[in-house]
N, C-alpha and C. Protein backbone atom coordinates (compact mmCIF):
# COMPACT_ATOMS: atom_id res chain seq x y z
N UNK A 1 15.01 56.05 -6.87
CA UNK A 1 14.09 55.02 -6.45
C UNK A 1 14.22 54.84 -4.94
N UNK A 2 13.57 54.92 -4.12
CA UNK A 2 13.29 54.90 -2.60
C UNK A 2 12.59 53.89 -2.24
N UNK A 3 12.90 52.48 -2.29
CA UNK A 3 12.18 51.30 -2.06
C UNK A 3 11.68 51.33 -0.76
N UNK A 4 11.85 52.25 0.01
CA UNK A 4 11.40 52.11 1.62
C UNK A 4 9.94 53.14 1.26
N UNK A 5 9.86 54.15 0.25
CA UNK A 5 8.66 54.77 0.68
C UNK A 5 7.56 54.01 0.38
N UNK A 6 6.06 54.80 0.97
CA UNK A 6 5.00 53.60 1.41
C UNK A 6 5.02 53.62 0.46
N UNK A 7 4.32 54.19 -0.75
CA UNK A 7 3.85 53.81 -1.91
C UNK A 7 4.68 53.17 -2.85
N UNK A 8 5.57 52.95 -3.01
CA UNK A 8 6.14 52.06 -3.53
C UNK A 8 6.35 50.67 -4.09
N UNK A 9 5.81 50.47 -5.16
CA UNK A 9 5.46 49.20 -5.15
C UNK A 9 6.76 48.41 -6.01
N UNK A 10 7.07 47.49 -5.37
CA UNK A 10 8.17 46.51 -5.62
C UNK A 10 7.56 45.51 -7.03
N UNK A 11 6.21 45.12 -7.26
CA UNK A 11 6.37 43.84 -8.33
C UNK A 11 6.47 44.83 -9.11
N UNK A 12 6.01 46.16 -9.36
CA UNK A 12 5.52 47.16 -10.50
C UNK A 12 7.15 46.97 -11.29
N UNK A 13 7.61 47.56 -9.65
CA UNK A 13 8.84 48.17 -10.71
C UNK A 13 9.73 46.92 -11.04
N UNK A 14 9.71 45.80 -10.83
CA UNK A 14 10.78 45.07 -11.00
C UNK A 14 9.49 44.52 -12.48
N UNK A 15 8.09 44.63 -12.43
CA UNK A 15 7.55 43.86 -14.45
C UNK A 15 8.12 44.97 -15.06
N UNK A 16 8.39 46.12 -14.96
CA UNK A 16 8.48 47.15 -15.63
C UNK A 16 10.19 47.31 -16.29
N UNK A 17 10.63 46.57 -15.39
CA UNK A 17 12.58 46.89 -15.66
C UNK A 17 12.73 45.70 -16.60
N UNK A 18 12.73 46.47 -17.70
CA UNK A 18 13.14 45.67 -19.03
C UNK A 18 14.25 45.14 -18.92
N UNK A 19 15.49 45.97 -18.68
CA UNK A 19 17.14 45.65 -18.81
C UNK A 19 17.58 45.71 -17.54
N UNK A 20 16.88 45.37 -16.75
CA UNK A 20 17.08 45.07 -15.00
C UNK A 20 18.08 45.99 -14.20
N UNK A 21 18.10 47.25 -14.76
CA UNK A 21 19.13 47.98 -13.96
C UNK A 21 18.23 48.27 -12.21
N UNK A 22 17.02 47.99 -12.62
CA UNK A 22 16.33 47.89 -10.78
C UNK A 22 16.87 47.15 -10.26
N UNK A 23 16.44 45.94 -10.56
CA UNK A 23 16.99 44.35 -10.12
C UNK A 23 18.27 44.95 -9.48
N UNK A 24 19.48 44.92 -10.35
CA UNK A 24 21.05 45.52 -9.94
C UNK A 24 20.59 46.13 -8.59
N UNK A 25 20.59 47.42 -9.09
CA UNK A 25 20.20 48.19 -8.02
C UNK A 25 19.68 47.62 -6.45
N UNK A 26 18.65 46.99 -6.62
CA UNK A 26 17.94 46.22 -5.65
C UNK A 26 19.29 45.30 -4.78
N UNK A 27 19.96 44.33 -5.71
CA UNK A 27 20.59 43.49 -5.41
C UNK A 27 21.90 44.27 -4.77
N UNK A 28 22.46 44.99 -5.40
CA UNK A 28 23.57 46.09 -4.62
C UNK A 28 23.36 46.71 -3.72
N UNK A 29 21.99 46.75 -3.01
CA UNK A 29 21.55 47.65 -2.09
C UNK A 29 21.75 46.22 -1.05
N UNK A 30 20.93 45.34 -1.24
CA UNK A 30 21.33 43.80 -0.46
C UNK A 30 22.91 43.21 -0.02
N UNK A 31 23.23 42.93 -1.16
CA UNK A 31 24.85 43.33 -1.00
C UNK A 31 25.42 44.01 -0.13
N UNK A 32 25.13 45.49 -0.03
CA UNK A 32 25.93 46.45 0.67
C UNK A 32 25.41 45.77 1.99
N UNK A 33 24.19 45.81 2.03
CA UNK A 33 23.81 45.28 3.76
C UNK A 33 24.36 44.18 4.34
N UNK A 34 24.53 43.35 3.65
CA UNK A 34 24.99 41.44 3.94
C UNK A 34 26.29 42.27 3.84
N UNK A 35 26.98 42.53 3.68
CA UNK A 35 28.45 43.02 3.91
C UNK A 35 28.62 43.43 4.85
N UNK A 36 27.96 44.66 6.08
CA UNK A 36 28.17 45.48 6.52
C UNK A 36 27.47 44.68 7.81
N UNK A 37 26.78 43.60 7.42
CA UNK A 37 26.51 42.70 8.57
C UNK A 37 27.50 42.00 8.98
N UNK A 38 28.54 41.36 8.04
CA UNK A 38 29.46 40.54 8.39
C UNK A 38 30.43 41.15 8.79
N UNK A 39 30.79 42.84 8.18
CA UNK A 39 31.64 42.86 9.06
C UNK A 39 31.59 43.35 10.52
N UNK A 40 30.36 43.70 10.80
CA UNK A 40 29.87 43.26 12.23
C UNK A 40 30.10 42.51 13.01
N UNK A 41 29.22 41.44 12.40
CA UNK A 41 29.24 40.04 12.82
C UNK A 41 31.04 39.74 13.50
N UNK A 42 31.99 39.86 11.91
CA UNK A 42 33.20 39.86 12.37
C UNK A 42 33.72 40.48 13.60
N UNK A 43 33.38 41.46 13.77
CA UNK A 43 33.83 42.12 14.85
C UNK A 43 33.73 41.73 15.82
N UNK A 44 32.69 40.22 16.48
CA UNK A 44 32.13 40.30 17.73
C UNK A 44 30.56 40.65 18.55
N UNK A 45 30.35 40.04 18.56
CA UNK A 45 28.79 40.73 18.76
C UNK A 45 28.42 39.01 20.08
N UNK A 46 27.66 39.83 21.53
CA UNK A 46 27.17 39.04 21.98
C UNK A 46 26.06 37.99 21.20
N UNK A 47 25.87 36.61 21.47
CA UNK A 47 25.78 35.56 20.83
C UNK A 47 23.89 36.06 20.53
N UNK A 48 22.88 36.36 21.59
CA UNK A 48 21.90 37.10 20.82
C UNK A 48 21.87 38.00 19.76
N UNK A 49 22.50 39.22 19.64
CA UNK A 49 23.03 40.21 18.64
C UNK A 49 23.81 39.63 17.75
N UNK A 50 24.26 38.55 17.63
CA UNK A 50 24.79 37.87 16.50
C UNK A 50 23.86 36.87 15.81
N UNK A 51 22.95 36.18 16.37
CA UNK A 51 21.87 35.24 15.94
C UNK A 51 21.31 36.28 15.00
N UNK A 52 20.95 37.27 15.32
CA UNK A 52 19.73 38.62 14.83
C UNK A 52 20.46 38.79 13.34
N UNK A 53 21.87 39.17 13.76
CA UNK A 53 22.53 39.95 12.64
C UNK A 53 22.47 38.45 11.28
N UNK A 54 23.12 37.17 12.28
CA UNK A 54 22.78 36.21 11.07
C UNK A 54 21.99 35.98 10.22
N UNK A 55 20.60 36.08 10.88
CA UNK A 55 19.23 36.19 10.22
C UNK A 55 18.87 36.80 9.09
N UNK A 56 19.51 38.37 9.56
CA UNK A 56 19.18 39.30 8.89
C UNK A 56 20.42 39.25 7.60
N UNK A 57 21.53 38.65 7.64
CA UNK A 57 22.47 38.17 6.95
C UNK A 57 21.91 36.95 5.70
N UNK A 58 21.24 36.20 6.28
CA UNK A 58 20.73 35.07 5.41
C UNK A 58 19.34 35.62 4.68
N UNK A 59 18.84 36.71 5.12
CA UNK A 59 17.36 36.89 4.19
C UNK A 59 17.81 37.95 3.18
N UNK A 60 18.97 38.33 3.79
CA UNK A 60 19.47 39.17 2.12
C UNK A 60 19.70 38.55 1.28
N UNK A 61 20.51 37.35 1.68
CA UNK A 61 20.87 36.30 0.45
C UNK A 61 20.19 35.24 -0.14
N UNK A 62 18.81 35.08 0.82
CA UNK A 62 17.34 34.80 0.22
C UNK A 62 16.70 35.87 -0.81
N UNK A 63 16.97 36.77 -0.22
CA UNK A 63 16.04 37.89 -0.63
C UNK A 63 16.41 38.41 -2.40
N UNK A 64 17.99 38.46 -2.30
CA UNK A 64 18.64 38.46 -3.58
C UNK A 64 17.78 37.49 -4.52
N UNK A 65 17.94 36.09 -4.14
CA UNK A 65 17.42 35.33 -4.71
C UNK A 65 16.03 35.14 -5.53
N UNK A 66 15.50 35.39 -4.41
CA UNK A 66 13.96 35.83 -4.69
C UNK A 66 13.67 37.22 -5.62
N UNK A 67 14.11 37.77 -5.86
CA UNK A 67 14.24 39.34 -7.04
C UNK A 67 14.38 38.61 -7.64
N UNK A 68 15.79 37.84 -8.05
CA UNK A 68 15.74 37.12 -9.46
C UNK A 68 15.15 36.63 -10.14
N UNK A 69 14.37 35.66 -9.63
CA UNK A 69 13.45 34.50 -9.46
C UNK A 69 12.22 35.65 -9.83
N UNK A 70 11.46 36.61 -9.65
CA UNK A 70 10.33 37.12 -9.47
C UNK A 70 10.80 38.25 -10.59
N UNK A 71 11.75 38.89 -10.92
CA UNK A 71 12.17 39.50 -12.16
C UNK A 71 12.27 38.83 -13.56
N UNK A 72 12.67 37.50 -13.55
CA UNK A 72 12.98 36.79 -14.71
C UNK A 72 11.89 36.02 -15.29
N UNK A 73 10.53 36.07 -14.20
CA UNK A 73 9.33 35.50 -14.53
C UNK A 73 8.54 35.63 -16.10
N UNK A 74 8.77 37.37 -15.92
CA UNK A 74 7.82 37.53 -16.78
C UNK A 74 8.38 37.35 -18.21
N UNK A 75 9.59 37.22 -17.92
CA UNK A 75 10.87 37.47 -19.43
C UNK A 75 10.39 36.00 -19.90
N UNK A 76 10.26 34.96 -19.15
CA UNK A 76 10.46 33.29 -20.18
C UNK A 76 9.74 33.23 -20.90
């Protein structure tokens, strides 16, 4: 699954994932990033390049959110 290519459509495949191993997937791919931001972040980063990385830190853990929320829709 290549969520970056164009055609790709994100609601398809997440009505389509019965037993949510996308979802996972999706969410572990988020994960890995929000990780690899912080330990960035940890490292130091001038206070612009750290605002950015935060950002981009907090919409993964929006973003997680929002899969869930938009996966579990069609199940209730």
């Amino acid at each position: 699954m290549d969520i970056m290519a164009e055609k790709f459509d994100l609601a398809a495949a997440l009505k389509a994932d019965e037993d949510g191993s996308t979802l996972r997937s999706l969410k572990d791919s988020l994960a890995a990033l929000q990780a690899r931001l912080r330990r960035t972040m940890d490292k130091g980063l001038p206070q612009k390049d750290f605002d950015v990385a935060n950002n981009l830190h907090r919409a993964c853990i929006i973003s997680q959110d929002l899969l869930e929320q938009f996966w579990s829709q069609p199940r209730k």
